[in-house]
Protein backbone atom coordinates (compact mmCIF):
# COMPACT_ATOMS: atom_id res chain seq x y z
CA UNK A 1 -7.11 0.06 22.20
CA UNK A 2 -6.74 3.42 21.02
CA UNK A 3 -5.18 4.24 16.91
CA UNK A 4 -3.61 7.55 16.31
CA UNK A 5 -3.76 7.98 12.77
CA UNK A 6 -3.54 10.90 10.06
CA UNK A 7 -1.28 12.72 11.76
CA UNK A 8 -2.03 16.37 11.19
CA UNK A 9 0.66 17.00 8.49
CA UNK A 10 0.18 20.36 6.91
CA UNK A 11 2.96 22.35 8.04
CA UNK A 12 5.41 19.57 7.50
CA UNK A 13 4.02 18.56 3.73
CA UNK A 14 4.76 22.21 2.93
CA UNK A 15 8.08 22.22 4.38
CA UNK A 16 9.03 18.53 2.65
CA UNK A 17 7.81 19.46 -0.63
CA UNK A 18 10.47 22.07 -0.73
CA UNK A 19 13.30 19.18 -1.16
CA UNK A 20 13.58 18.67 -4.84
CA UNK A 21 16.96 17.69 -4.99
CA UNK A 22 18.05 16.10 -8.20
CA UNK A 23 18.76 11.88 -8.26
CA UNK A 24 15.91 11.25 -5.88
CA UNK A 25 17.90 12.60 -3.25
CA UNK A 26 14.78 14.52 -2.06
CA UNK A 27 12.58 11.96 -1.70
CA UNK A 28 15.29 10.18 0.23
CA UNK A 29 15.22 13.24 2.63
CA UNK A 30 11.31 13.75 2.64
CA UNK A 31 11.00 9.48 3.58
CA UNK A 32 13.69 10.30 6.72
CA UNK A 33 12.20 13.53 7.91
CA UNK A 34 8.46 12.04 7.81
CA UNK A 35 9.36 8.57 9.97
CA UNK A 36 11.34 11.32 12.45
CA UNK A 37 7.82 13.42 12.57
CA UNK A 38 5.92 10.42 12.76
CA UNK A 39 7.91 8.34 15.43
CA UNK A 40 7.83 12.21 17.21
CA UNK A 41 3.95 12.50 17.32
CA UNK A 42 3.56 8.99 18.24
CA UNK A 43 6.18 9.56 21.09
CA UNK A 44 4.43 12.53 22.44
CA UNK A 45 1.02 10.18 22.39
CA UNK A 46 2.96 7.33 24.04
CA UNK A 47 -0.01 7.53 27.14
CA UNK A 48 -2.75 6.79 24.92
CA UNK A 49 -0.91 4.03 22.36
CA UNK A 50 -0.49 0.77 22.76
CA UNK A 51 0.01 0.07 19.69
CA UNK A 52 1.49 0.94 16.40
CA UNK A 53 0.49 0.00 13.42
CA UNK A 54 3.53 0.62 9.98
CA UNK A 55 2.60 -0.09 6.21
CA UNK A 56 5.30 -1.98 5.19
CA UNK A 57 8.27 -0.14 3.24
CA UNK A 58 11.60 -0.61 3.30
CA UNK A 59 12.55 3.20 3.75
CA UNK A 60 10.50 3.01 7.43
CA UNK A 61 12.81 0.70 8.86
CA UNK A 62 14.18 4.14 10.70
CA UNK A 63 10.91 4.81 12.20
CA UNK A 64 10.20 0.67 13.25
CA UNK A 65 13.65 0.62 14.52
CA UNK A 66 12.74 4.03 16.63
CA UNK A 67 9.59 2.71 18.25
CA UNK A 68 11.28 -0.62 19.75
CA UNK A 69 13.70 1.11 21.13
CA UNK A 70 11.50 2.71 22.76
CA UNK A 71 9.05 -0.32 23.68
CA UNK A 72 6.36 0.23 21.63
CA UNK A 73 4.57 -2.39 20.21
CA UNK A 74 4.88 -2.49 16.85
CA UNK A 75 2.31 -4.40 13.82
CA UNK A 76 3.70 -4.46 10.44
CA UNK A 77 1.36 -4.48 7.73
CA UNK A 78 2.12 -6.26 4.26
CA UNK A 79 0.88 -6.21 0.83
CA UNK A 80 3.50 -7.94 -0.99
CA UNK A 81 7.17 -8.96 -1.40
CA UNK A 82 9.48 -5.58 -1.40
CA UNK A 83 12.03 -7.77 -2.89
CA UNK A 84 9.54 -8.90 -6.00
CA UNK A 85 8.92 -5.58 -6.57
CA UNK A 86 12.94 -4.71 -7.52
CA UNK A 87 13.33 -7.86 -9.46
CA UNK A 88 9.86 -6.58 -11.69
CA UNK A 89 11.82 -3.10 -12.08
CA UNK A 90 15.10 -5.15 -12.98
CA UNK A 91 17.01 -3.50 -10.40
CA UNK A 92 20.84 -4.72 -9.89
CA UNK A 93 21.97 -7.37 -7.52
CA UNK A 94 23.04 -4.18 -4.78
CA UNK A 95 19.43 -2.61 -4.74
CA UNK A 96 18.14 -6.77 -3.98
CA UNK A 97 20.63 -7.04 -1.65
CA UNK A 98 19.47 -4.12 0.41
CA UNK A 99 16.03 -4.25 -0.13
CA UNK A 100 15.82 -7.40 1.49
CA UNK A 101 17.93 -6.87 4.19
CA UNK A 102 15.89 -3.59 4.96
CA UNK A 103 12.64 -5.74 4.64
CA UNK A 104 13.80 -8.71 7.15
CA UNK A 105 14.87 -6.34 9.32
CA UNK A 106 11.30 -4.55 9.01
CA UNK A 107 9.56 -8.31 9.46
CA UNK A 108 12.06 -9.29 12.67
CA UNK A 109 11.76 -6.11 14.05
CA UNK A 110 7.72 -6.37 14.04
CA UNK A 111 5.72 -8.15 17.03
CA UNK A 112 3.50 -9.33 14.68
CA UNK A 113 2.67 -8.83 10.61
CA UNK A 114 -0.60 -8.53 9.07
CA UNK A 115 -1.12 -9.63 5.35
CA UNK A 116 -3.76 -8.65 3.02
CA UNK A 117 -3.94 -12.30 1.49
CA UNK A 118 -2.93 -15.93 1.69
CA UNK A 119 -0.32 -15.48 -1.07
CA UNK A 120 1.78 -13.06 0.84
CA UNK A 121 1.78 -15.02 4.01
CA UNK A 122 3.25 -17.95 2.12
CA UNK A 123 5.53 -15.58 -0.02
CA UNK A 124 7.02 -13.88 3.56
CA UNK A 125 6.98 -17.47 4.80
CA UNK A 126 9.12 -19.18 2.33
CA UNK A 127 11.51 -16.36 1.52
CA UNK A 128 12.32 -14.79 4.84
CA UNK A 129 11.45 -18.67 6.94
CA UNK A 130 9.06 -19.53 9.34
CA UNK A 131 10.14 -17.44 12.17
CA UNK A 132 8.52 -14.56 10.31
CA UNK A 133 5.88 -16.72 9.00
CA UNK A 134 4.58 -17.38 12.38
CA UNK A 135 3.95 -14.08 13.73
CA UNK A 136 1.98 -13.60 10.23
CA UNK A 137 -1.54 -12.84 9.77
CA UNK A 138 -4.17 -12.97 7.19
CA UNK A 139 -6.57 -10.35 7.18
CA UNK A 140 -7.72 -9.38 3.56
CA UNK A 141 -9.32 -5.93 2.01
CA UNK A 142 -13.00 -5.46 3.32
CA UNK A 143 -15.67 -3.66 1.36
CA UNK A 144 -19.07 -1.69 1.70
CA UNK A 145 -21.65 -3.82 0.20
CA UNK A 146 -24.18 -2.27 -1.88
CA UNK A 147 -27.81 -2.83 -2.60
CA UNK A 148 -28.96 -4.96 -5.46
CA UNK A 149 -29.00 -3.17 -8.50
CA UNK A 150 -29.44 -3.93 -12.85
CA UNK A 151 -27.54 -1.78 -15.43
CA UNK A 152 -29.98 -1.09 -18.37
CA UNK A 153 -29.87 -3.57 -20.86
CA UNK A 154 -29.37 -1.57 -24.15
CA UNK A 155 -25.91 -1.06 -26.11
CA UNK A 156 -23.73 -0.41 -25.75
CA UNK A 157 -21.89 -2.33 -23.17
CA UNK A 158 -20.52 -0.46 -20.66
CA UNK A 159 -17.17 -1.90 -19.27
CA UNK A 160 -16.11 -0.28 -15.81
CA UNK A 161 -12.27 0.47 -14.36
CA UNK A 162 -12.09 2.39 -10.99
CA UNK A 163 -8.40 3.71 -9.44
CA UNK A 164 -4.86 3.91 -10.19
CA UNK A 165 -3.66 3.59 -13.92
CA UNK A 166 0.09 2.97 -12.86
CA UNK A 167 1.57 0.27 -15.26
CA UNK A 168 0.92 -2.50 -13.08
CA UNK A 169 -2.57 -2.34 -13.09
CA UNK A 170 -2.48 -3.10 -17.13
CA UNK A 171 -4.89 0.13 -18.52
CA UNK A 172 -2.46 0.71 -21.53
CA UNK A 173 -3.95 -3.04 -22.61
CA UNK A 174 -7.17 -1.68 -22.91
CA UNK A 175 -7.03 0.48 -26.18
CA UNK A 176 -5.88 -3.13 -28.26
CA UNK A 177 -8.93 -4.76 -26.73
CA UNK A 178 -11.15 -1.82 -27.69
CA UNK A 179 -9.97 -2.22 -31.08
CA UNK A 180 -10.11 -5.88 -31.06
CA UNK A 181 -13.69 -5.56 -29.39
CA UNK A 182 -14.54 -3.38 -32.81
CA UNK A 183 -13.43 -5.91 -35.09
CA UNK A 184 -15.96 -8.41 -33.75
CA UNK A 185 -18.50 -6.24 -33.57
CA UNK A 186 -19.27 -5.59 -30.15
CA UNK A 187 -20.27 -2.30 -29.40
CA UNK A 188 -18.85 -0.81 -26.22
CA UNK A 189 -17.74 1.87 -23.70
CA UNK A 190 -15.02 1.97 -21.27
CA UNK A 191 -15.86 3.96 -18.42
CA UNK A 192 -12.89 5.21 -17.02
CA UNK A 193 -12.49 6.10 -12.66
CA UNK A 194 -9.69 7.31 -11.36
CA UNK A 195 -5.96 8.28 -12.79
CA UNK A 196 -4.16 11.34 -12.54
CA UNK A 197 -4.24 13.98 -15.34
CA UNK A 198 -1.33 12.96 -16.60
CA UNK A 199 -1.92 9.38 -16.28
CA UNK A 200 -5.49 9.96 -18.26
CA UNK A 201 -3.71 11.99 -20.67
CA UNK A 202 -0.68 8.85 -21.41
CA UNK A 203 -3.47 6.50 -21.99
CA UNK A 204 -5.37 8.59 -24.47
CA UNK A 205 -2.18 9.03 -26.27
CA UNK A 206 -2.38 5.48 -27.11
CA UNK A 207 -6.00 5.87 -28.22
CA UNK A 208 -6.48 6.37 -31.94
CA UNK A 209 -9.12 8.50 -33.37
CA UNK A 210 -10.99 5.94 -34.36
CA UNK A 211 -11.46 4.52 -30.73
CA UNK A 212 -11.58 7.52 -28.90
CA UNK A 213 -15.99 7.81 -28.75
CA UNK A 214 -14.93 3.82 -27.51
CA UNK A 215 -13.64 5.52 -23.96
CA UNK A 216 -15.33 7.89 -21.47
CA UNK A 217 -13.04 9.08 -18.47
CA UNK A 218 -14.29 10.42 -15.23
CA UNK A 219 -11.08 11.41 -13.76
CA UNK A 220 -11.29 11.63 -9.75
CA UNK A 221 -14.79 11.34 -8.38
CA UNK A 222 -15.84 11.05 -4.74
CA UNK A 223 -15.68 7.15 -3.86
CA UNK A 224 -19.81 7.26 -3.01
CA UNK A 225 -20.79 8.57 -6.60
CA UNK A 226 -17.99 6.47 -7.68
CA UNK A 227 -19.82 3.30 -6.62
CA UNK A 228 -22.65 4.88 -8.39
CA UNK A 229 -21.40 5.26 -11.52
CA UNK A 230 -20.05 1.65 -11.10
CA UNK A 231 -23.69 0.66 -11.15
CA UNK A 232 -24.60 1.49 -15.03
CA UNK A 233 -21.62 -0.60 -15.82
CA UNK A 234 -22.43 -4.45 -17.20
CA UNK A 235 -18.79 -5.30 -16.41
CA UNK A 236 -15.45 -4.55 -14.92
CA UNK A 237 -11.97 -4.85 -16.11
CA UNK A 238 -8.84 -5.22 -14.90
CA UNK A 239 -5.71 -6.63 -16.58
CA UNK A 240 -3.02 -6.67 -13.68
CA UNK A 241 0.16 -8.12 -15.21
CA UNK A 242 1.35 -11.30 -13.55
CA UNK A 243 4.59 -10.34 -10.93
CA UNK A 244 7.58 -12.35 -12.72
CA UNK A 245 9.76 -13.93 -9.67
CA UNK A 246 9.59 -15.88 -7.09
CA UNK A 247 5.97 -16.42 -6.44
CA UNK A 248 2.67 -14.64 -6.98
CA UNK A 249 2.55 -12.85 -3.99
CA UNK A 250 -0.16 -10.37 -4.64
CA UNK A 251 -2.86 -9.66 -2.68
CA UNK A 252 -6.23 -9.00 -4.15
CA UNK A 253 -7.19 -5.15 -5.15
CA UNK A 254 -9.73 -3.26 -3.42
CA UNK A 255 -11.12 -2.15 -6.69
CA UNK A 256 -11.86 -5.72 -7.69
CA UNK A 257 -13.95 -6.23 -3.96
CA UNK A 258 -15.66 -2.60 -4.89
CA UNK A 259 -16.72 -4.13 -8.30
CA UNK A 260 -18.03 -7.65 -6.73
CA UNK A 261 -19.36 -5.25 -3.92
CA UNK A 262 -21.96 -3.53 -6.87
CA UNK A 263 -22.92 -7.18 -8.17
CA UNK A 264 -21.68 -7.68 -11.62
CA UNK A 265 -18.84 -9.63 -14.30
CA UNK A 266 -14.90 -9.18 -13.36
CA UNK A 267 -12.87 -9.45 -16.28
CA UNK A 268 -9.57 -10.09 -15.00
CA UNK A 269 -6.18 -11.63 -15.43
CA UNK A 270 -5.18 -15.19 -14.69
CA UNK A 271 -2.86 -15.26 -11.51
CA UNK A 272 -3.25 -16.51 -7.98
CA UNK A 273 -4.99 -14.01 -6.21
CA UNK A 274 -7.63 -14.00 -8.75
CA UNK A 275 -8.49 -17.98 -8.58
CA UNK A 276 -11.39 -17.01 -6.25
CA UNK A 277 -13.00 -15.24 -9.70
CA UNK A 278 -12.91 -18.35 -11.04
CA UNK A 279 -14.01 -21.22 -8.39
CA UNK A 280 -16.90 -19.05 -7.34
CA UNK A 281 -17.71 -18.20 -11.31
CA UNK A 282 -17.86 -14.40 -10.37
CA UNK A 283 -16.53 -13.15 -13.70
CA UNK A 284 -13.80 -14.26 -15.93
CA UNK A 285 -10.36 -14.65 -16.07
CA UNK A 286 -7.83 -14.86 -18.54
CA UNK A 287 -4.42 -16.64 -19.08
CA UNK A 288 -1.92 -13.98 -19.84
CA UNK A 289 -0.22 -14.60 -23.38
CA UNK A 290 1.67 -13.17 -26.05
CA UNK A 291 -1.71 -12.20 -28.11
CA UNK A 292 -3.11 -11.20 -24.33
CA UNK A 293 -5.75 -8.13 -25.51
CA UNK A 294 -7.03 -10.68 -27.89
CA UNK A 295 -7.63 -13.15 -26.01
CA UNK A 296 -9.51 -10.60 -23.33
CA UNK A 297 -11.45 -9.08 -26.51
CA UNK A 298 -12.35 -12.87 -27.57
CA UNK A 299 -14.08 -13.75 -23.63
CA UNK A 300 -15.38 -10.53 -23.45
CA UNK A 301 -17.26 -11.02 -26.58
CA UNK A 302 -18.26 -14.63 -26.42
CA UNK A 303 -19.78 -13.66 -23.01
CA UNK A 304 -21.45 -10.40 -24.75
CA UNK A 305 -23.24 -13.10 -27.07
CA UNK A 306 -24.71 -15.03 -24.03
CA UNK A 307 -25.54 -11.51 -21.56
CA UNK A 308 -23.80 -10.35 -18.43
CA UNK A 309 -27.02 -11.27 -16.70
CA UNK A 310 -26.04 -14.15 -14.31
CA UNK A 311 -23.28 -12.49 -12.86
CA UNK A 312 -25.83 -9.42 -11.79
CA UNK A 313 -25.64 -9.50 -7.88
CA UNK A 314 -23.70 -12.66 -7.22
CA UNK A 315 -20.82 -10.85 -5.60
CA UNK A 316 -22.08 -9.62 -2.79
CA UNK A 317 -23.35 -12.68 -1.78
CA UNK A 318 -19.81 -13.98 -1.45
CA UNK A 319 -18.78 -10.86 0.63
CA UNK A 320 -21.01 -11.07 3.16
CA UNK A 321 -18.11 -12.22 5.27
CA UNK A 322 -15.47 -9.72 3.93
CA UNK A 323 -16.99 -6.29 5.08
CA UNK A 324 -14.93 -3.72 6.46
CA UNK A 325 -16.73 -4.51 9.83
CA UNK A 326 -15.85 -8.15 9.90
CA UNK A 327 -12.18 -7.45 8.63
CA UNK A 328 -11.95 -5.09 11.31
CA UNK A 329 -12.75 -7.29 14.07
CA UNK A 330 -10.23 -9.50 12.72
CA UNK A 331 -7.52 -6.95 12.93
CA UNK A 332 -8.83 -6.10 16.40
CA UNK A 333 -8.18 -9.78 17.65
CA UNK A 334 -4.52 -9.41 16.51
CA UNK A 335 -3.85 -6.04 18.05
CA UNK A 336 -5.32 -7.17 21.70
CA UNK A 337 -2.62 -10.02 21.24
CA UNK A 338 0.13 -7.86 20.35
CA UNK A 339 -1.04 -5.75 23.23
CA UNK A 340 -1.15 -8.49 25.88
CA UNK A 341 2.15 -10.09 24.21
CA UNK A 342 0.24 -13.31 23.86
């Protein structure tokens, strides 16, 4: 099997970034324009691919609809409920309606889905029925695995986030635990990864003066001396907010598997894809709550009393079977199927 991938897109970013119509309108336009450039290079490439491989969104069901007519084979890959999404941005009943019809159609329209977790499969699977549950795979995140290391053991202690800081992911959480962390006195450091500027600059808005020497932010690194400075952390954090809906259909975050991957305590929040934290003791996880930061500030600090040491190096013990190179093979299975139509 042959992948064409990263398309070369230069001359076609520059001429899509020119739409900037007003009401979204342009992004509209720049989604319609990139499936026709897309389903045009892969067209052109037809010799060499057998098949095609399309995140899951409901704006490319142009470009799925495109490559079937065409006979292409065609794997979907999922990392969540399209239709949980509008209900968390409290979108009316007409966006729901057509979100979901453009997602079955996405789903039917696939010869087979991929799923980044167990959660998904059974959220597709009991939403959209078991005709699009059985053509669904589970093939989770992977993760370079890194050597066994120890952060130093003096204060203060250094408490690690890597990637986005979009809403979701629960960073504008972590200025109340800082100051709730202060009250009992428990002298730490957030090292901040990741974020755009303006996305560093709206969470140190929220940061008062008094916790500002609290936070340290790194803005983008490469990902290799990113996993470095994941190292001198003692801990990691990250305080997704529950989906509210029909199920928990998340899927678990690379950045968590990158901070099992260096060997030390996930501090995380209490929802479905994060049980595996939990049964296999690999950090902590809390319920979420009205007095949430609290309560995060409270674990962190009854753990700070006992040491971080007995979660050093325990992750990567239970990823030796979730590398990128054993995902991969996975995925590899399920595209020879698709390509034999077994």
């Amino acid at each position: 099997i042959k992948y064409i991938s990263n398309v070369n897109l230069d001359e076609v970013e520059n001429c899509l970034s020119k739409f900037n119509l007003s009401l979204g309108l342009g992004v509209f336009l720049n989604i319609q324009f990139f499936q026709l450039f897309c389903f045009w290079s892969i067209l052109i490439n037809r010799k060499i691919a057998d098949v095609v491989i399309v995140r899951q969104s409901v704006g490319f069901v142009i470009l799925n609809l495109l490559l079937k007519l065409f006979g292409f084979k065609v794997i979907t890959e999922v990392n969540g409920l399209l239709y949980q999404d509008v209900l968390d941005r409290r979108k009316g009943w007409l966006a729901q309606q057509l979100v979901t019809t453009l997602e079955r159609w996405n789903l039917e329209l696939s010869d087979a889905i991929v799923s980044v977790h167990d959660n998904v499969k059974q959220t597709l699977t009991s939403y959209y029925g078991n005709k699009i549950g059985d053509k669904t795979y589970v093939v989770e995140n992977g993760v370079d695995l890194e050597s066994p290391s120890t952060p130093q053991a003096n204060e203060p202690l250094i408490i690690g986030y890597l990637g986005s800081f979009a809403h979701r992911e629960g960073v504008d959480y972590l200025p109340q635990v800082s100051s709730r962390l202060d009250e009992k006195g428990v002298k730490h450091e957030f090292l901040m990864i990741g974020g755009s500027d303006g996305e560093i600059e709206e969470l140190k808005s929220r940061i008062n003066s008094s916790q500002r020497a609290n936070f340290k932010f790194l803005g983008y690194i490469d990902y290799k001396k990113a996993k470095v400075c994941l190292k001198s952390c003692h801990a990691f954090i990250h305080l997704r907010r529950p989906i509210k809906g029909i199920t928990d259909s998340q899927g678990c975050p690379l950045k968590t598997l990158d901070y099992l991957s260096v060997g030390r305590c996930v501090v995380a929040t209490k929802i479905e894809s994060y049980k595996f934290i939990e049964d296999h003791q690999l950090g902590i996880v809390v319920p979420y709550t009205d007095d949430f930061e609290a309560d995060v500030a409270s674990a962190i600090a009854r753990q700070f009393q006992h040491g971080f040491d007995a979660y050093y190096n325990k992750g990567q013990a239970y990823l030796e079977n979730k590398t990128w190179k054993h995902q991969i093979g996975l995925f590899d299975d399920i595209c020879n199927k698709v390509k034999d139509g077994a």
